[in-house]
N, C-alpha and C. Protein backbone atom coordinates (compact mmCIF):
# COMPACT_ATOMS: atom_id res chain seq x y z
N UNK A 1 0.78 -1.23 0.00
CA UNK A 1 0.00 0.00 0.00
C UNK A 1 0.81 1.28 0.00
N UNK A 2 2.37 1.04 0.24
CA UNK A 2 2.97 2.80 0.20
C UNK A 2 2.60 3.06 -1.12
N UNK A 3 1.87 2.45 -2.46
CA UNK A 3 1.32 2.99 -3.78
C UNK A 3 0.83 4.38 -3.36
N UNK A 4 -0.32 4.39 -2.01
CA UNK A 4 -1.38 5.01 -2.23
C UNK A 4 -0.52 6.63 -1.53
N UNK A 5 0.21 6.42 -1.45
CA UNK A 5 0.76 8.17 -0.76
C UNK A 5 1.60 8.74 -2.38
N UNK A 6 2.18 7.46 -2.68
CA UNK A 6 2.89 8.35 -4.02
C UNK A 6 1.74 8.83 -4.93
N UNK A 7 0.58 7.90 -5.13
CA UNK A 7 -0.41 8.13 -5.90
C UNK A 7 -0.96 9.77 -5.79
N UNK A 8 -1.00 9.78 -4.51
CA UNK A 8 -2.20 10.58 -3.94
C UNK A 8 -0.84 11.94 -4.25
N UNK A 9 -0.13 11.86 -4.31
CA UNK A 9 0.98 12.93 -4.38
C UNK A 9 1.26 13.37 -5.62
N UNK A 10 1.40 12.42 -6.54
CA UNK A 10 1.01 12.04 -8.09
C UNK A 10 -0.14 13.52 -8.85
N UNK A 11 -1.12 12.76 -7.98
CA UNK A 11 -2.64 14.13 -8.41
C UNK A 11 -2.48 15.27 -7.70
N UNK A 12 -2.06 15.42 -6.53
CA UNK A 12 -1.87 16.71 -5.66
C UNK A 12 -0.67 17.66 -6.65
N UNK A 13 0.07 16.88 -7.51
CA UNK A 13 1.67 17.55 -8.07
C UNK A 13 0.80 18.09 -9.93
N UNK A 14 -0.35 17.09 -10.15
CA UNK A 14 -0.69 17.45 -11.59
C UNK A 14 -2.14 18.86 -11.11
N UNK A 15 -2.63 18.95 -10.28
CA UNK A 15 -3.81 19.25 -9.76
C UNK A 15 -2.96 20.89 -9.44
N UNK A 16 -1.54 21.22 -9.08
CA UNK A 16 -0.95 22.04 -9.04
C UNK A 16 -0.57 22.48 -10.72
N UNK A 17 -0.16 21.75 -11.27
CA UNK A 17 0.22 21.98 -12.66
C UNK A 17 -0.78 22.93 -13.06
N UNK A 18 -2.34 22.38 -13.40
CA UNK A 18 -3.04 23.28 -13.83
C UNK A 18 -3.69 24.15 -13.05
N UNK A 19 -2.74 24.84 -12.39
CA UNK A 19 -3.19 25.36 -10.53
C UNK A 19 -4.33 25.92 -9.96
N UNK A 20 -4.53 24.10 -9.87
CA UNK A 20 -5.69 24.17 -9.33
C UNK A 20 -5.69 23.97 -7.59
N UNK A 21 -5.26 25.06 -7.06
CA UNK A 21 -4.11 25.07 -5.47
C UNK A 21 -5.03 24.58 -4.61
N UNK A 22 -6.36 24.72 -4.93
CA UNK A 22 -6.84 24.34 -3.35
C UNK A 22 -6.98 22.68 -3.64
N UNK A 23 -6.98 21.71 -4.78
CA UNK A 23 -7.67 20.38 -4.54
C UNK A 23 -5.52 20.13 -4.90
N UNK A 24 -4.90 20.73 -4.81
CA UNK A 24 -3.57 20.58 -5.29
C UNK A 24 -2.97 20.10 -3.09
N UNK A 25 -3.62 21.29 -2.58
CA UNK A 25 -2.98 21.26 -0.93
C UNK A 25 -4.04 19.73 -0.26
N UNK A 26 -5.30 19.72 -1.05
CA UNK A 26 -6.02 18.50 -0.88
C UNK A 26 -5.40 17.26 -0.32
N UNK A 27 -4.40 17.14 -2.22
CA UNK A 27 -4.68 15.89 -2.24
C UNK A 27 -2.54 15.67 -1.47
N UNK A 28 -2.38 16.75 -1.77
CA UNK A 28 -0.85 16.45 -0.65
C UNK A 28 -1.17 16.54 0.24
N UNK A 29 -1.53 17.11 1.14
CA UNK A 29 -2.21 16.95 2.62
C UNK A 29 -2.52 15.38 2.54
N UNK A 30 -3.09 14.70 2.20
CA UNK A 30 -3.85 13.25 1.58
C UNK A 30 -3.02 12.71 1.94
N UNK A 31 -1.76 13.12 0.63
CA UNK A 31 -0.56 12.30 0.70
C UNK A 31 0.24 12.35 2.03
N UNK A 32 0.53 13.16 2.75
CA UNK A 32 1.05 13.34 3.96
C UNK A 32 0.66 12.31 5.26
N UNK A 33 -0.58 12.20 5.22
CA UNK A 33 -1.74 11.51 6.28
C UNK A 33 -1.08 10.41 5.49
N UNK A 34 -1.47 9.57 4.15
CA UNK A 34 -1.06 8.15 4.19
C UNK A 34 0.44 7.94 4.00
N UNK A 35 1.35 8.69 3.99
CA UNK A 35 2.57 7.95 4.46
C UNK A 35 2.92 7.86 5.53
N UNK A 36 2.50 9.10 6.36
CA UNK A 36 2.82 8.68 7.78
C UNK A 36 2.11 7.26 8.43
N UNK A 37 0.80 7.23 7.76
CA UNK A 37 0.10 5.63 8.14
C UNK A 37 1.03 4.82 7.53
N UNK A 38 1.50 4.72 6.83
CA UNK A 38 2.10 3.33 5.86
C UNK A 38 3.36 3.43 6.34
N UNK A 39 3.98 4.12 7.18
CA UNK A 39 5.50 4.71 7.82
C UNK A 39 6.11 4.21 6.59
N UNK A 40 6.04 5.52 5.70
CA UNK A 40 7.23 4.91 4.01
C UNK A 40 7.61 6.88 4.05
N UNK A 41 8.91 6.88 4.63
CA UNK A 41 9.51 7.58 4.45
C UNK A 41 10.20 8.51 3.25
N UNK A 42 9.90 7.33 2.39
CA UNK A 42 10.72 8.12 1.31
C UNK A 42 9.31 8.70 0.78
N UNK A 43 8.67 8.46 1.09
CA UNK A 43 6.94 8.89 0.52
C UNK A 43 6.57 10.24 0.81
N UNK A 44 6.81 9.93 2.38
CA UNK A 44 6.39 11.20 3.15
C UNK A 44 7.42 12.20 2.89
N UNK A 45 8.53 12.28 3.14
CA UNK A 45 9.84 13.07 2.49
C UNK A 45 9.24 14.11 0.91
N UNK A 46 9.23 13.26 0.23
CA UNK A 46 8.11 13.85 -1.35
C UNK A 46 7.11 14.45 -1.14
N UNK A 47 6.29 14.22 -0.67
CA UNK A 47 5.19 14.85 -0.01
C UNK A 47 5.01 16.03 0.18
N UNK A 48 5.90 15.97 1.65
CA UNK A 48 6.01 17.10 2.20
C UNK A 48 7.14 18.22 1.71
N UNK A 49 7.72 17.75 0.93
CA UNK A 49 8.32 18.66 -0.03
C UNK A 49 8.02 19.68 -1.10
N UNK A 50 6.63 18.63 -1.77
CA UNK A 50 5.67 19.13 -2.52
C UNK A 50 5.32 20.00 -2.26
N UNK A 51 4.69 19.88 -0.64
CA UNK A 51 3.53 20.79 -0.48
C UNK A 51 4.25 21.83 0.28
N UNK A 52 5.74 22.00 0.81
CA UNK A 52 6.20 23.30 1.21
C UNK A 52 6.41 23.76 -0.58
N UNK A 53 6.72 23.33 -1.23
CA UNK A 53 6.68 24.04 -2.63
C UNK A 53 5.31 24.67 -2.70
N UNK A 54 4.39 24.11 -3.07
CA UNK A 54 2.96 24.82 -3.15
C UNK A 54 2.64 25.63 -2.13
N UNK A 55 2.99 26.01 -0.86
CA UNK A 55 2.56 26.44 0.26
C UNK A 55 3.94 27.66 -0.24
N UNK A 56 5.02 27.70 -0.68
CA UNK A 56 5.54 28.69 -1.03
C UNK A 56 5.34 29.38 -1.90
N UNK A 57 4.59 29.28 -2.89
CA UNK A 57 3.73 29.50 -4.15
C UNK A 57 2.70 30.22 -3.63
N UNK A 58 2.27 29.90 -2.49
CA UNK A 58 1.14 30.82 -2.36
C UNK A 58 1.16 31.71 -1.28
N UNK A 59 2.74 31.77 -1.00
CA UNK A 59 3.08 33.07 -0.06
C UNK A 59 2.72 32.57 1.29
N UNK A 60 2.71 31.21 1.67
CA UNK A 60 2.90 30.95 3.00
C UNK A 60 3.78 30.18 3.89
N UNK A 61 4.70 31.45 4.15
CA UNK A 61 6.08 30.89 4.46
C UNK A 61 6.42 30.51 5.64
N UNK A 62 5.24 30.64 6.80
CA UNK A 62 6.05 30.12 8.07
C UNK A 62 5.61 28.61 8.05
N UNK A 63 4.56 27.93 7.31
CA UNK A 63 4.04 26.91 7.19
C UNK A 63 5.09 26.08 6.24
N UNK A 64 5.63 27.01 5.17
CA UNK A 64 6.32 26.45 4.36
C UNK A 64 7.72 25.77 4.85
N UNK A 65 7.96 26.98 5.83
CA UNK A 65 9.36 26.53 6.12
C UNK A 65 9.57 25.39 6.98
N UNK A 66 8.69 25.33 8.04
CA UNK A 66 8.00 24.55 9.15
C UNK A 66 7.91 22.88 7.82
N UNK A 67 7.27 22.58 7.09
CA UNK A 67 7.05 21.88 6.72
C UNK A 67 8.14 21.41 5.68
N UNK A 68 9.53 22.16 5.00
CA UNK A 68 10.36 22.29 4.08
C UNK A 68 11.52 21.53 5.41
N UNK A 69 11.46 21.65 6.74
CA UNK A 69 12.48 21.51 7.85
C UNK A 69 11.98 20.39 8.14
N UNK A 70 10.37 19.43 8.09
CA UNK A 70 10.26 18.31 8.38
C UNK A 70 10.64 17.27 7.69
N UNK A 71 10.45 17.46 6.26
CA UNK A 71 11.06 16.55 5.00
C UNK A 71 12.72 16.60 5.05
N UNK A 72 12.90 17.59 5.33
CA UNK A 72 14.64 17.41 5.59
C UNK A 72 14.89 16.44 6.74
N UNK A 73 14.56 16.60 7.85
CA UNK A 73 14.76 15.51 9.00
C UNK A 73 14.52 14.26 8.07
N UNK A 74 13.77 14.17 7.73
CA UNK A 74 13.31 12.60 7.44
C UNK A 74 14.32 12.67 5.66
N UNK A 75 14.66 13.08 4.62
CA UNK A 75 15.84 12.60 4.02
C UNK A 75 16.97 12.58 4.38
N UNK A 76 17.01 13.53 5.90
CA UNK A 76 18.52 13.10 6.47
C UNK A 76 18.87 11.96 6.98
N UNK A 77 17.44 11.43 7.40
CA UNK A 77 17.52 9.88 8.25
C UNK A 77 17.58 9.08 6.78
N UNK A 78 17.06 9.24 5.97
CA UNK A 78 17.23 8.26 4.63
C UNK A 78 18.49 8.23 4.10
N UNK A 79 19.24 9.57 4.02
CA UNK A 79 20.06 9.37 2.81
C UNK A 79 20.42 9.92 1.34
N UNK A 80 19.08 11.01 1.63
CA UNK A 80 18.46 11.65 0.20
C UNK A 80 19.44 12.84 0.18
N UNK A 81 20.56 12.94 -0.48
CA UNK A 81 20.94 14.57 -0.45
C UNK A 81 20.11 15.18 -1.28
N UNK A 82 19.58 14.54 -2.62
CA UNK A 82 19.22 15.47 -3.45
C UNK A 82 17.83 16.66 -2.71
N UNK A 83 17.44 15.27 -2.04
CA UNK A 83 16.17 15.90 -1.19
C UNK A 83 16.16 16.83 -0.27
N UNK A 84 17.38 16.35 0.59
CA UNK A 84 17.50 17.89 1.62
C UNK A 84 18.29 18.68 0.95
N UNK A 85 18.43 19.07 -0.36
CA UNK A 85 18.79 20.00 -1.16
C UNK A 85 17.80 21.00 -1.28
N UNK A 86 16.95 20.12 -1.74
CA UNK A 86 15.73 20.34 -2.58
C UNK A 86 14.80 21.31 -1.26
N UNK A 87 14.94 20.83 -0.23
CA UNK A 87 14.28 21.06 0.68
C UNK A 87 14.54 22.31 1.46
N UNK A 88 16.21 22.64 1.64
CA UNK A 88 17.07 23.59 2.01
C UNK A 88 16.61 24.86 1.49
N UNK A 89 16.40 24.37 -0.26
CA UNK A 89 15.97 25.64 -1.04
C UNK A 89 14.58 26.36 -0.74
N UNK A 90 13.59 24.95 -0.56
CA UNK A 90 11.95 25.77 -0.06
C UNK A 90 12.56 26.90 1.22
N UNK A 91 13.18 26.24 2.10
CA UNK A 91 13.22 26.72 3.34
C UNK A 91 13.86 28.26 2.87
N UNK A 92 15.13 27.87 2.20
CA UNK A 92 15.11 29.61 1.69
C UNK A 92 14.04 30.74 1.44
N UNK A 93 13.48 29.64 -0.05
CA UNK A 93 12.71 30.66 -0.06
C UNK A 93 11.24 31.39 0.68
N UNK A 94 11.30 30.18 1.99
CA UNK A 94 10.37 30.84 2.60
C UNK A 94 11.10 32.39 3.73
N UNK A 95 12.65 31.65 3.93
CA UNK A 95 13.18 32.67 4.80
C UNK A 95 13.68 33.94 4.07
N UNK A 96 13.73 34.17 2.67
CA UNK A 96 13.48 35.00 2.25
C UNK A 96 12.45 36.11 2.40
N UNK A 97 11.13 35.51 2.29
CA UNK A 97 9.84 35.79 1.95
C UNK A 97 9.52 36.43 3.63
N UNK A 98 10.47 35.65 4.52
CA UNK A 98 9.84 36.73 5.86
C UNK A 98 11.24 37.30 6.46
N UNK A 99 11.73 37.56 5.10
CA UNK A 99 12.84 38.49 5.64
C UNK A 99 13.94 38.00 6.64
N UNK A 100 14.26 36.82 6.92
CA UNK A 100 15.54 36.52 7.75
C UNK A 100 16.39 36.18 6.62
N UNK A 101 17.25 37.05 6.21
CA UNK A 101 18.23 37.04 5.58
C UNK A 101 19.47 36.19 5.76
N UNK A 102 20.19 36.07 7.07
CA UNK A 102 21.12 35.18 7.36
C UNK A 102 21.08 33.58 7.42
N UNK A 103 19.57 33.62 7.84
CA UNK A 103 19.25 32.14 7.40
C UNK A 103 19.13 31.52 6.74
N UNK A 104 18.42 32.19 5.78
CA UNK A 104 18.40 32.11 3.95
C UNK A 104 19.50 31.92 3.13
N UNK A 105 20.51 32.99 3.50
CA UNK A 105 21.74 32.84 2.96
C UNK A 105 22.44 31.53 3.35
N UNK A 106 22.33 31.06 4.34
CA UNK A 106 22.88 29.62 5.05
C UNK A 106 22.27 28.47 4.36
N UNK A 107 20.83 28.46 4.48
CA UNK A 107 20.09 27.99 3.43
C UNK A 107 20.44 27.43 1.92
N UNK A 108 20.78 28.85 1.50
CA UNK A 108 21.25 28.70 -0.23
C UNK A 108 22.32 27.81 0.04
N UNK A 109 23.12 28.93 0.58
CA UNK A 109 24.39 28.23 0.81
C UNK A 109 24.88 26.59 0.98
N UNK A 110 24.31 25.72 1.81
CA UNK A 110 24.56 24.57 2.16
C UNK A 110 23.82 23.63 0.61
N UNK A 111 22.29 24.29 0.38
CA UNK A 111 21.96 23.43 -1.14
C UNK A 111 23.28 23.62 -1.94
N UNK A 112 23.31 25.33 -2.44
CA UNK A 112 24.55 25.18 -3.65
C UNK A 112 25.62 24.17 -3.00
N UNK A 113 26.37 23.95 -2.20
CA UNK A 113 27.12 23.33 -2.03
C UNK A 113 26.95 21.76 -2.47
N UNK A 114 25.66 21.29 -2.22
CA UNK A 114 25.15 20.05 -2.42
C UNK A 114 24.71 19.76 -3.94
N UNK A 115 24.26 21.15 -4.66
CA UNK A 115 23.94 20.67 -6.03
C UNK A 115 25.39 20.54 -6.84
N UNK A 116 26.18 21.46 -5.93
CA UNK A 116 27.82 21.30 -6.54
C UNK A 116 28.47 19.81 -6.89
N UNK A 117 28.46 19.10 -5.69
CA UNK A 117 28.65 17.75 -5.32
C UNK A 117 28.15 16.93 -5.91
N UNK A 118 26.64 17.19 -6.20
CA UNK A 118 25.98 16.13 -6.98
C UNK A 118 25.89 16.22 -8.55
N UNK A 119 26.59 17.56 -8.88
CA UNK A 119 26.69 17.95 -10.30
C UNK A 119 25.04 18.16 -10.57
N UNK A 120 24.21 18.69 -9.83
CA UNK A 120 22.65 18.81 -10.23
C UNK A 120 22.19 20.64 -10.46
N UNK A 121 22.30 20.54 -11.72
CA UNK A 121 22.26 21.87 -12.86
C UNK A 121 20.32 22.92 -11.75
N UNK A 122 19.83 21.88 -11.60
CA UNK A 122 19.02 22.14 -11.14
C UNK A 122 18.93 22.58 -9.62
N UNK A 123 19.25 21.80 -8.82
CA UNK A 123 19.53 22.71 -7.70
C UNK A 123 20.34 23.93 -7.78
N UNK A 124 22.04 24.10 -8.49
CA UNK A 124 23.15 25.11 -8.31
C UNK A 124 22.10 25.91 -8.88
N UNK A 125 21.05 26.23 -10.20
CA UNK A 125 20.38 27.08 -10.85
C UNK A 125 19.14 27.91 -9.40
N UNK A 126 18.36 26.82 -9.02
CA UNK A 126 17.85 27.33 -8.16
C UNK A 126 18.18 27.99 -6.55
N UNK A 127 19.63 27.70 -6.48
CA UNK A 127 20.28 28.28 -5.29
C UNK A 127 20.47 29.84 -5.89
N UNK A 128 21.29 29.50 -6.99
CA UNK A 128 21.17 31.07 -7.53
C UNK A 128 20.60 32.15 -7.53
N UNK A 129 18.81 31.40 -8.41
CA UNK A 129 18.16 32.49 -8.47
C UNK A 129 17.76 33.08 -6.93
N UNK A 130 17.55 31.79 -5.73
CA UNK A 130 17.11 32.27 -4.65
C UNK A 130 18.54 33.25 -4.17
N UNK A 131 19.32 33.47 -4.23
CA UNK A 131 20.34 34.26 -3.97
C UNK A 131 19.97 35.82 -4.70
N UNK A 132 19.84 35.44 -5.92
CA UNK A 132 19.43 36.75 -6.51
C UNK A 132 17.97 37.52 -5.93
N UNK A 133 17.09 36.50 -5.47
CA UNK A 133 16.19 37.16 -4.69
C UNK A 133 16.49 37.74 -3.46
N UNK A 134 17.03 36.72 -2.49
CA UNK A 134 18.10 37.53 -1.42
C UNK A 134 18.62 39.53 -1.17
N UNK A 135 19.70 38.97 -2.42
CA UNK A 135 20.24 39.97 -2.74
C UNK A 135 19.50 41.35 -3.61
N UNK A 136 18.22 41.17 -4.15
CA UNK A 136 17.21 41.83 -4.73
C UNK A 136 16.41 42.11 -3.00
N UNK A 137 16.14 41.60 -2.23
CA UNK A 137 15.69 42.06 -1.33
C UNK A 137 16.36 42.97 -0.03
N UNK A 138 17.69 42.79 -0.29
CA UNK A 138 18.23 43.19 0.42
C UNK A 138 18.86 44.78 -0.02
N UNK A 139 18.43 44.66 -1.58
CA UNK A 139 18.87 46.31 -2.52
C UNK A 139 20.21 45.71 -2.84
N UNK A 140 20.81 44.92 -2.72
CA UNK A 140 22.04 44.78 -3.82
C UNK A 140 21.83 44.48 -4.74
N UNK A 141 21.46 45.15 -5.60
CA UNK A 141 20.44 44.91 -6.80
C UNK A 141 22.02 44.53 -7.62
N UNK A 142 23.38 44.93 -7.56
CA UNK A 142 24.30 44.61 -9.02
C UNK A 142 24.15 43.16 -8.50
N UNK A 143 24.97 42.91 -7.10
CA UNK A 143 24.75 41.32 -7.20
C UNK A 143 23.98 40.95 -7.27
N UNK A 144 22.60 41.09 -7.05
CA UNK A 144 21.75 40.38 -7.44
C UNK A 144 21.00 40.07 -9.01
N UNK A 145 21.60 41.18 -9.56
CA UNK A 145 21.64 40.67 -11.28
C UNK A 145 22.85 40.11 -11.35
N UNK A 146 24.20 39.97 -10.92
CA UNK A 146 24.85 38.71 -11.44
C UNK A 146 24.19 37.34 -10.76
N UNK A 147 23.94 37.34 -9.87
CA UNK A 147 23.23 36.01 -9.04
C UNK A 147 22.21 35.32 -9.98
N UNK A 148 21.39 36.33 -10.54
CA UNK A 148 20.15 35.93 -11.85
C UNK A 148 20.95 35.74 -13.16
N UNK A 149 21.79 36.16 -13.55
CA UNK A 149 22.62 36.20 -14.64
C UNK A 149 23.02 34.82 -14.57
N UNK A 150 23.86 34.46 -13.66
CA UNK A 150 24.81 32.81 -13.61
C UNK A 150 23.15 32.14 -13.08
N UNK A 151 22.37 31.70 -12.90
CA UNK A 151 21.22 31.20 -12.44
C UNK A 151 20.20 30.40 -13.87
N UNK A 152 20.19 31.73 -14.87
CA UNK A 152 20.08 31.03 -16.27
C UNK A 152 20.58 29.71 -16.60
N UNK A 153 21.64 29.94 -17.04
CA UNK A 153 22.56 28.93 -17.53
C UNK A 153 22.28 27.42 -16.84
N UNK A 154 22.21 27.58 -15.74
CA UNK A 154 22.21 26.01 -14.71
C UNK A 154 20.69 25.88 -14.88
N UNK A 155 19.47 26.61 -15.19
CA UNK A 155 18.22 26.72 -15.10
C UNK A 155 17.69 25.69 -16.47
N UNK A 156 18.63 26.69 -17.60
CA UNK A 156 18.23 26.21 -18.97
C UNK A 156 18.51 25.33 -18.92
N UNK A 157 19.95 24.32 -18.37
CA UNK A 157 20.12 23.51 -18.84
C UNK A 157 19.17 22.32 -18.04
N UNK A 158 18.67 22.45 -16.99
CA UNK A 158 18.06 22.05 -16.12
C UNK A 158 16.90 21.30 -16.96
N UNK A 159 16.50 22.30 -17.61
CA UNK A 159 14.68 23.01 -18.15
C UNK A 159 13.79 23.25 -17.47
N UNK A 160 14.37 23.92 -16.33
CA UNK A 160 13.48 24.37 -15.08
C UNK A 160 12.62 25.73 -15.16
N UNK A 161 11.48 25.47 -16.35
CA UNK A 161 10.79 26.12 -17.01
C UNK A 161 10.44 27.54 -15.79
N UNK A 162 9.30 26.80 -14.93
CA UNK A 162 9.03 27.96 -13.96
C UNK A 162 9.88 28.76 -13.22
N UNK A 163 10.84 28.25 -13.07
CA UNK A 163 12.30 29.09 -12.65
C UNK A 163 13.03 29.60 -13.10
N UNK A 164 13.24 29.32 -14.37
CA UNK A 164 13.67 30.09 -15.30
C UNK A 164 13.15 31.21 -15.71
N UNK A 165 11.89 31.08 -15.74
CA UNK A 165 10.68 32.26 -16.11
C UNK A 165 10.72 33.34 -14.85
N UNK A 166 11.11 32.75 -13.45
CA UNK A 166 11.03 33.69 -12.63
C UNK A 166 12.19 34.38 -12.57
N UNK A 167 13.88 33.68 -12.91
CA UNK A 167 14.91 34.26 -13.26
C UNK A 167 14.65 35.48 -13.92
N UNK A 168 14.10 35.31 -15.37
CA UNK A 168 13.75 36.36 -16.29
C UNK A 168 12.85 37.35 -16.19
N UNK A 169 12.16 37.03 -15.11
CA UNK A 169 11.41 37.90 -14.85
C UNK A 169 11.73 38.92 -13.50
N UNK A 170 12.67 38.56 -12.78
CA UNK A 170 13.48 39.31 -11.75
C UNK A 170 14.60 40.09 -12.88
N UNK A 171 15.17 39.42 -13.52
CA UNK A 171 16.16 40.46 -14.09
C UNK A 171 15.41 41.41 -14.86
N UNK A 172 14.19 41.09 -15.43
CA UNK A 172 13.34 42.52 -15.97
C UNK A 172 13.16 43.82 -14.83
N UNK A 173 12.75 42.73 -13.64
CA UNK A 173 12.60 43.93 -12.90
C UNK A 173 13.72 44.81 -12.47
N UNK A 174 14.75 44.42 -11.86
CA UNK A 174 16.17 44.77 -12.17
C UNK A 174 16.20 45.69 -13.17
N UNK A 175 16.35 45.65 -14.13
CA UNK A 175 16.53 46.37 -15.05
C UNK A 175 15.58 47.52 -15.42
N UNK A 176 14.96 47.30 -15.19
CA UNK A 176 13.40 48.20 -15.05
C UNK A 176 13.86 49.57 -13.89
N UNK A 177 14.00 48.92 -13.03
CA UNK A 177 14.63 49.63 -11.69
C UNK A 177 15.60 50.75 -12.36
N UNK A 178 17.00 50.34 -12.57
CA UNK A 178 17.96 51.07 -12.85
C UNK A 178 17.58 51.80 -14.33
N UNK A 179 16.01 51.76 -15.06
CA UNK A 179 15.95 52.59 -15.96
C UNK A 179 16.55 52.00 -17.34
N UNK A 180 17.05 51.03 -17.43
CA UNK A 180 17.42 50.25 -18.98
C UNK A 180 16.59 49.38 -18.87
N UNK A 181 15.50 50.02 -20.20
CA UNK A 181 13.99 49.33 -20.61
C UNK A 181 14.62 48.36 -21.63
């Protein structure tokens, strides 16, 4: 039966695709409840990864982070770097989003290090751009257009469509800012 948490995580991850957020937190919530019943860790880990992604998507970051810090415990007990990579980064970007800067930066910091290691185009891309948000929030707007600048490259090659799109769409604003339309 651990089928029924990946399943249920499965529709909660496509149910987001066409964001459709409220039957999207549904059916991960769903998924959450049956892995913890089925104690399948690597289930629940996904899960709850998911849904600090979607819960950061919709601008709710103390839930996000809270829930981005539980999936990490549990791929640290597994084994998953890619996962508490993956997970490091929600947590950024929720500690972004409420403004603790040093944590965030620690945050990025320890993923990039890990997407380094694992050679994963996709994490180093998304440490980036969350750096460039960082640094966009903090008004270092030059580094934070080189941060979006090197963030591309690891993004594209990634094809980390929605992140990429948000890359490009921070360096518009950037640029917008300093007046070169």
């Amino acid at each position: 039966l651990p089928a029924l948490a990946v399943l249920l995580a499965a529709i909660g991850l496509l149910y987001r695709e066409i964001e459709d957020t409220q039957s999207a937190r549904e059916y991960l919530e769903r998924a959450i409840e049956a892995a913890r019943l089925e104690s399948e860790p690597a289930a629940l880990s996904s899960a709850l990864g998911s849904y600090a992604t979607l819960l950061n998507d919709l601008g709710e970051a103390t839930l996000a982070l809270e829930t981005a810090r539980q999936a990490m415990v549990t791929d640290t007990r597994i084994g998953d770097k890619q996962g508490v990579a993956l997970e490091r980064l929600e947590a950024a970007r929720a500690l972004v989003t409420l403004k603790r800067g040093d944590e965030a930066e620690a945050e990025i910091e320890l993923a990039a290090q890990l997407g380094a290691q694992m050679r994963q185009s996709d994490v180093t891309g998304r440490a980036l751009l969350y750096r460039g948000d960082l640094l966009a929030a903090q008004n270092r707007l030059t580094e934070a257009e080189r941060a979006y600048g090197r963030s591309l490259e690891y993004l594209t090659r990634a094809q980390l469509k929605p992140q990429l799109y948000a890359a490009y769409k921070a360096m518009e604003a950037l640029l917008e800012t300093r007046g070169d339309v």
